[in-house]
C-alpha atoms as a PDB file:
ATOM      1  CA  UNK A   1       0.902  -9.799  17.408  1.00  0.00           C
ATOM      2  CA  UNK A   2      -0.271  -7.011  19.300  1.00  0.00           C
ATOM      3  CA  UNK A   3      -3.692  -5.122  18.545  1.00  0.00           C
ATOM      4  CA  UNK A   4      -2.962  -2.250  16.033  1.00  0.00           C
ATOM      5  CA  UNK A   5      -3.293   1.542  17.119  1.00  0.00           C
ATOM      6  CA  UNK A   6      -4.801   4.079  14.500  1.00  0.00           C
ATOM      7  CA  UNK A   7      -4.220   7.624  13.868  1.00  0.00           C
ATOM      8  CA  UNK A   8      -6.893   9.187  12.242  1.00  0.00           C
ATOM      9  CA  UNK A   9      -6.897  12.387   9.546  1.00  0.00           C
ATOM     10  CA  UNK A  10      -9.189  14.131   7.867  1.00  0.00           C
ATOM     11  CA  UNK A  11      -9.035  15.115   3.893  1.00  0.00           C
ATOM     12  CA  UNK A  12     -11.591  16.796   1.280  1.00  0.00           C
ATOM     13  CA  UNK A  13     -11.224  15.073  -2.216  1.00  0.00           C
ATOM     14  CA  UNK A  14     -13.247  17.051  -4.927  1.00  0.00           C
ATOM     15  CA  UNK A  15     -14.536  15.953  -8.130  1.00  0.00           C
ATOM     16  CA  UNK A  16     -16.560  17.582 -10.985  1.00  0.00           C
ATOM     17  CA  UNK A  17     -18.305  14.171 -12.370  1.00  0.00           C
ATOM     18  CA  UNK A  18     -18.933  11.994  -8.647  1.00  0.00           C
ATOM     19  CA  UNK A  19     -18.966  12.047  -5.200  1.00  0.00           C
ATOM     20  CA  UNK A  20     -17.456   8.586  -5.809  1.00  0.00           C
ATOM     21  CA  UNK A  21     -14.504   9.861  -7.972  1.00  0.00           C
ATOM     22  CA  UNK A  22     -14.073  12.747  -5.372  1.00  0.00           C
ATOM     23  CA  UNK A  23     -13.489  10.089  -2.212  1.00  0.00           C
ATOM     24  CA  UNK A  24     -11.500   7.998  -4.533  1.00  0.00           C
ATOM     25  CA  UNK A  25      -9.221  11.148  -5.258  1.00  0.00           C
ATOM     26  CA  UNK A  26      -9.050  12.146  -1.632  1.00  0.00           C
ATOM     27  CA  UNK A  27      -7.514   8.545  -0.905  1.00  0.00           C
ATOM     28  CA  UNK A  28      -5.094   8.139  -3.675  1.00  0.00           C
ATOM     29  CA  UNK A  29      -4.066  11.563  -2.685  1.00  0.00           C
ATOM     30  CA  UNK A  30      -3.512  10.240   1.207  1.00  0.00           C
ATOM     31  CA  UNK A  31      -2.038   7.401   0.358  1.00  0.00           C
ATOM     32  CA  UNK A  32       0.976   9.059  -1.450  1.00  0.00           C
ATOM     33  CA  UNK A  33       1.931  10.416   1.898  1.00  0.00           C
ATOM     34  CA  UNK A  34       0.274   8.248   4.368  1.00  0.00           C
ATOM     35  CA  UNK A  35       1.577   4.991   5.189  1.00  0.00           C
ATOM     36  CA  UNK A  36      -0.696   1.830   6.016  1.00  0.00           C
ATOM     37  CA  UNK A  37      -4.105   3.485   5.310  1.00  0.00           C
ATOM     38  CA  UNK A  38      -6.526   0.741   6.384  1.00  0.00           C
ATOM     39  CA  UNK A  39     -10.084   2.483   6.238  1.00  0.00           C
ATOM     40  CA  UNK A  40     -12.079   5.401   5.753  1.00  0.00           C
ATOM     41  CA  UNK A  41     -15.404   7.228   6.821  1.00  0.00           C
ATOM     42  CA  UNK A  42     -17.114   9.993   4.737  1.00  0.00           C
ATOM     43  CA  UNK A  43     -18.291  12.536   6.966  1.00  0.00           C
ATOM     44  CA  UNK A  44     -19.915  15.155   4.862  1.00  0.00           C
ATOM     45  CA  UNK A  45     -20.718  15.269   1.429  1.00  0.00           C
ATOM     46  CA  UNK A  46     -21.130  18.744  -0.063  1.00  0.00           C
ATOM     47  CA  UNK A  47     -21.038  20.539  -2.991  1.00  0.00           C
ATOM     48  CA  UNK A  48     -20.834  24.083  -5.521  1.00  0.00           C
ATOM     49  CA  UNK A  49     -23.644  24.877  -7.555  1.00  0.00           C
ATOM     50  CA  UNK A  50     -22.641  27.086 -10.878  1.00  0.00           C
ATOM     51  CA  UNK A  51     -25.477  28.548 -13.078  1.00  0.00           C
ATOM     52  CA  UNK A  52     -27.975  26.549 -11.622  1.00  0.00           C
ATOM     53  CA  UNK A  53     -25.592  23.328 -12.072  1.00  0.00           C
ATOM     54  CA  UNK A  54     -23.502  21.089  -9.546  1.00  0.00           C
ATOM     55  CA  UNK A  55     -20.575  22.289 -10.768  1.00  0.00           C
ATOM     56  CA  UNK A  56     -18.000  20.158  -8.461  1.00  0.00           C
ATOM     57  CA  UNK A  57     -18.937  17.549  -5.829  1.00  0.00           C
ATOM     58  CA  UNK A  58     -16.590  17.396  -1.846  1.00  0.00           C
ATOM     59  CA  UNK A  59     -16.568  14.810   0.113  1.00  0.00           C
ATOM     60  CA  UNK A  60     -15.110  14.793   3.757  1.00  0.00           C
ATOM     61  CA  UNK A  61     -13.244  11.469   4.838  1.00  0.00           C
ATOM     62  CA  UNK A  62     -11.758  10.861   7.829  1.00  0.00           C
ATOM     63  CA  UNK A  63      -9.001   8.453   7.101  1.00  0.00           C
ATOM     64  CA  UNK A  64      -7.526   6.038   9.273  1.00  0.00           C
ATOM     65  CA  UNK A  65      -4.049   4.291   8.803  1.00  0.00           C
ATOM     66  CA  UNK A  66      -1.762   2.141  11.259  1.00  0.00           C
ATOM     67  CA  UNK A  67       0.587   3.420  13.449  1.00  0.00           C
ATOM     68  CA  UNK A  68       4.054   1.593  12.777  1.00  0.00           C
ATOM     69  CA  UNK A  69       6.091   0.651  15.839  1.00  0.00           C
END
């Protein structure tokens, strides 16, 4: 089996309750339309405060999935 080759993209999932339930968006998102996804790296987390209030959490991912032959 030869070593696998990645391609890497990069995707913003948002969220208003969690920075976890944002990144979990972001992949099920990616993996509708990206084949193979095999790991992920958040590389900024962010948000928008409203009235005072975090009013939705973003979290950058970089995404990696395996190139098919």
């Amino acid at each position: 089996m030869p070593d696998q080759v990645f391609k890497v993209v990069e995707v913003v999932g948002t969220s208003k309750e969690s920075i976890s339930k944002a990144i979990d968006g972001a992949i099920a998102k990616a993996a509708k339309s990206l084949r193979h996804i095999g790991w992920f790296e958040v590389v900024q987390i962010r948000g928008h405060v409203a009235n005072g209030k975090v009013d939705r959490y973003q979290a950058s991912l970089k995404v990696g999935f395996t190139l098919e032959d």
